[in-house]
C-alpha atoms as a PDB file:
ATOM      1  CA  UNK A   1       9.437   5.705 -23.415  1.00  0.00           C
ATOM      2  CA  UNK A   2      12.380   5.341 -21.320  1.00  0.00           C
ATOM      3  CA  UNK A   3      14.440   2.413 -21.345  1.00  0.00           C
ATOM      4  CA  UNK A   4      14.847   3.515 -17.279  1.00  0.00           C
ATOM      5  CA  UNK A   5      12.637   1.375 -14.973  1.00  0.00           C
ATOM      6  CA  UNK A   6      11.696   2.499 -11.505  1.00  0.00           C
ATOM      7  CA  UNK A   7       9.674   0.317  -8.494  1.00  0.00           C
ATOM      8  CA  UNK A   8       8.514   1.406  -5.244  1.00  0.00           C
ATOM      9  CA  UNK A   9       7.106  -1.618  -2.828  1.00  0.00           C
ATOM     10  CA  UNK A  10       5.696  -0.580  -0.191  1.00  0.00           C
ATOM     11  CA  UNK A  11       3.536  -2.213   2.593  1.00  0.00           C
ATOM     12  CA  UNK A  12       0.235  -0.221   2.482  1.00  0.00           C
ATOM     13  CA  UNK A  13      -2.258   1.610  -0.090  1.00  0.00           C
ATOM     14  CA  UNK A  14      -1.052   5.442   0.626  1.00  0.00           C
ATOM     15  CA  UNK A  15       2.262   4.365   1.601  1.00  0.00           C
ATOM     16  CA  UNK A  16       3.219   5.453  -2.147  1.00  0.00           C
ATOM     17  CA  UNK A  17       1.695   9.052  -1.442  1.00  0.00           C
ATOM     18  CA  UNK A  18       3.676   9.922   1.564  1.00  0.00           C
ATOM     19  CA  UNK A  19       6.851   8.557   0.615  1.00  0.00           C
ATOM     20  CA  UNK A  20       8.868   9.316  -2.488  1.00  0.00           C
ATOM     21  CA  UNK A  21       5.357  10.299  -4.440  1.00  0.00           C
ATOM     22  CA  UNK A  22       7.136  13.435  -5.988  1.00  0.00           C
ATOM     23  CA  UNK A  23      10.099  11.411  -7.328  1.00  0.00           C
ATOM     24  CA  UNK A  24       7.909   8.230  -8.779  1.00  0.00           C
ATOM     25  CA  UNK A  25       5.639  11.607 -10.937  1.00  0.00           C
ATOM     26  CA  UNK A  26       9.271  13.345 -11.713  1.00  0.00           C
ATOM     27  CA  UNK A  27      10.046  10.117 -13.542  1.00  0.00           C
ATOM     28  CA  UNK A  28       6.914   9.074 -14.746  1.00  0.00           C
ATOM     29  CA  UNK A  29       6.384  12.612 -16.117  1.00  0.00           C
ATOM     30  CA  UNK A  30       9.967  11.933 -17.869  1.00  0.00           C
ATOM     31  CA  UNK A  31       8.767   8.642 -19.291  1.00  0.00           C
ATOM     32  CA  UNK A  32      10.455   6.354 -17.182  1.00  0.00           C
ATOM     33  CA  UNK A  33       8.062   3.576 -16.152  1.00  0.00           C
ATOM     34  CA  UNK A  34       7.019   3.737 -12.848  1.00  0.00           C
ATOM     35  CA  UNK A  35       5.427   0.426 -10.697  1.00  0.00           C
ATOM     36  CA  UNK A  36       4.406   0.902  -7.403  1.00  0.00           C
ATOM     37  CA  UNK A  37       4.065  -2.648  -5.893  1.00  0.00           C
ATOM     38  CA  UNK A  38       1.644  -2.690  -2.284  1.00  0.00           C
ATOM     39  CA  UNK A  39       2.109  -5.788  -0.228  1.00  0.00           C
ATOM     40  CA  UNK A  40      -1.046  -5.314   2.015  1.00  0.00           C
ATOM     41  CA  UNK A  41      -4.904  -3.531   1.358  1.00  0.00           C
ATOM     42  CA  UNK A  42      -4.173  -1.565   4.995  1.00  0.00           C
ATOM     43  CA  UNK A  43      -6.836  -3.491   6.372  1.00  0.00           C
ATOM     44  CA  UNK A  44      -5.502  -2.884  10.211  1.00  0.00           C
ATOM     45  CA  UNK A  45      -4.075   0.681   9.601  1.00  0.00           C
ATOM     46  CA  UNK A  46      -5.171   3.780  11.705  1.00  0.00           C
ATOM     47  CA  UNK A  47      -7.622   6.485  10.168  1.00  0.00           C
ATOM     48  CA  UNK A  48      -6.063   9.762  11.102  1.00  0.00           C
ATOM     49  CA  UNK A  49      -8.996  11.898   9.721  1.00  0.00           C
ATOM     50  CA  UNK A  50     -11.621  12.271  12.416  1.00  0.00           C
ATOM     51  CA  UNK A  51     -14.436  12.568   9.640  1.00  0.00           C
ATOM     52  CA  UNK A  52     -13.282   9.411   8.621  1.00  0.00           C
ATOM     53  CA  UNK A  53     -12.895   7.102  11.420  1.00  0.00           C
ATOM     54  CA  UNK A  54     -16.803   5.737  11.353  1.00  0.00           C
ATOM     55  CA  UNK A  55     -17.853   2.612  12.100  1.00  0.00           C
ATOM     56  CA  UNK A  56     -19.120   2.094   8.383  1.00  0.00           C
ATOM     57  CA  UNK A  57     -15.678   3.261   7.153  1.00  0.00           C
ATOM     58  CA  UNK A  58     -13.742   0.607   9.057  1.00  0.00           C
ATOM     59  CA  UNK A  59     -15.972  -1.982   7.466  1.00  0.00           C
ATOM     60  CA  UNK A  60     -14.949  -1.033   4.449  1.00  0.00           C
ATOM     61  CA  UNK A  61     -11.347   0.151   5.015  1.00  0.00           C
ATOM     62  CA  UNK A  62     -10.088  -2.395   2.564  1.00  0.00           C
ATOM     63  CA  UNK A  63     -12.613  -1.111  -0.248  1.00  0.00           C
ATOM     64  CA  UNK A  64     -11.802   2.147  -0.135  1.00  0.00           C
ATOM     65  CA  UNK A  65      -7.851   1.798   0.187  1.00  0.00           C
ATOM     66  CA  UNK A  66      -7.977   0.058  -3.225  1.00  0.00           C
ATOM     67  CA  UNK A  67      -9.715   3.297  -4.748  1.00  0.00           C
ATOM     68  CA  UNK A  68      -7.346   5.456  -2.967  1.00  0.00           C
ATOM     69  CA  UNK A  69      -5.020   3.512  -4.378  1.00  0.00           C
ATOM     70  CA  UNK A  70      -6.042   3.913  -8.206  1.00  0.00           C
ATOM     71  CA  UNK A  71      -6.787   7.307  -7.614  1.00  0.00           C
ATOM     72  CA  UNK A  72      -2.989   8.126  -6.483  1.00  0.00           C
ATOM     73  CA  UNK A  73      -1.496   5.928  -9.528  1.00  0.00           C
ATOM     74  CA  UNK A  74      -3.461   8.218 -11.908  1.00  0.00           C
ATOM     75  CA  UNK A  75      -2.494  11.576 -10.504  1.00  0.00           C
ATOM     76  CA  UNK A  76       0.908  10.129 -10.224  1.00  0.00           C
ATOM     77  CA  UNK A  77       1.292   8.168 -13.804  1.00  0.00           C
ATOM     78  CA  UNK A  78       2.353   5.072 -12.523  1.00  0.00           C
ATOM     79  CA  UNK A  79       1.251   1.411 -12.436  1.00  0.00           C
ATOM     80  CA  UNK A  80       0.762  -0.044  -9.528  1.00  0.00           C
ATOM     81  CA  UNK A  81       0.106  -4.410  -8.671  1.00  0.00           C
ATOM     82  CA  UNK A  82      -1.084  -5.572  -5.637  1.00  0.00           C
ATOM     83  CA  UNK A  83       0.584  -8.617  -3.842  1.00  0.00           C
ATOM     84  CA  UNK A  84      -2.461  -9.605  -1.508  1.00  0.00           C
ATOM     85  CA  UNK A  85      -0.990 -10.177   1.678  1.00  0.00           C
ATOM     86  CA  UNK A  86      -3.229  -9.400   4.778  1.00  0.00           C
ATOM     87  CA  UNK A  87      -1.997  -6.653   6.990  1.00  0.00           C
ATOM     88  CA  UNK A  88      -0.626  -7.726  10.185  1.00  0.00           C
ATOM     89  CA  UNK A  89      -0.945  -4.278  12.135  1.00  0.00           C
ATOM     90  CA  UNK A  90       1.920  -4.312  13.374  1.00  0.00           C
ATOM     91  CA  UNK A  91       0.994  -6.586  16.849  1.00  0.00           C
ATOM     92  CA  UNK A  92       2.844  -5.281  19.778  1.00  0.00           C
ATOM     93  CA  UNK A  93       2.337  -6.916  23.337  1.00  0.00           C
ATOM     94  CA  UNK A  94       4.389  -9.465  25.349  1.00  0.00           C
ATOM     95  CA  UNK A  95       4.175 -11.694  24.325  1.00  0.00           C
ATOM     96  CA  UNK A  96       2.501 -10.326  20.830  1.00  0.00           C
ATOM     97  CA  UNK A  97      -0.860 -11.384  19.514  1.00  0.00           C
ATOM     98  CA  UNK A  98      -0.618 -14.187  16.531  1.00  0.00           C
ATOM     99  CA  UNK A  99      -0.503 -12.789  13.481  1.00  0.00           C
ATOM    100  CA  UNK A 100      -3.392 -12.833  10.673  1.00  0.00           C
ATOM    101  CA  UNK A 101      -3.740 -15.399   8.595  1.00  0.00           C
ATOM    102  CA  UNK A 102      -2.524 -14.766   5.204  1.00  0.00           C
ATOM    103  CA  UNK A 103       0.232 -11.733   6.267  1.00  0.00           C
ATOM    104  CA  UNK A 104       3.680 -11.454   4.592  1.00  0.00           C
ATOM    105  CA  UNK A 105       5.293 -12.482   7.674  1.00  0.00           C
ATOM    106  CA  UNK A 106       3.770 -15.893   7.627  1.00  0.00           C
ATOM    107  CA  UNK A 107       5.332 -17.132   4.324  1.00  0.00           C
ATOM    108  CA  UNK A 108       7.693 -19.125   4.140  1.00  0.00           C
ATOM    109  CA  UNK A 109      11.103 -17.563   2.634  1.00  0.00           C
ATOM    110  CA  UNK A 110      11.856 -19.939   0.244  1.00  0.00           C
ATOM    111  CA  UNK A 111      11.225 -19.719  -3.344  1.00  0.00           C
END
């Protein structure tokens, strides 16, 4: 094992698969270890697959992002921790909607 250390953070479960994905296997593959850190379960996030955007899917979005999830750390070879923040969706309007309870951008900054 690698005295290297790599970690992604990233805001939602698949987030890790379309962005840098190749690079966190390239170094897990090379023993560096690799922890992918997800802020949110996706909760609010669009389906883009027609076949999957059913009523009994979005009931369950959360669910099934967190086996998406461990699915892509296998095939990838990382580890991966979940912060449990709610996601916000991104509210637009004017002015915007409140924002969920429990959401990253509802902490306070101070540690």
């Amino acid at each position: 094992m690698s005295e290297l250390r790599l970690m992604a953070v990233h805001a939602h479960p698949d987030d890790e698969s379309s962005k840098g994905a190749a690079t966190m296997a390239r170094y897990a593959d090379a023993g560096v270890r690799v922890m992918v850190v997800t802020l949110t379960g996706g909760e609010r996030g669009d389906i883009l697959n027609p076949a999957m955007d059913l009523p009994e899917v979005h009931g369950r979005i959360h669910e099934i992002r967190i086996d998406e999830m461990a699915r892509a750390a296998e095939i990838l070879g990382v580890e991966q921790h979940w912060l449990g923040f709610v996601d916000s969706g991104l509210p637009e309007g004017d002015p915007p909607p409140p924002l969920p309870d429990g959401c990253f951008a509802l902490e306070p900054l101070e540690v």
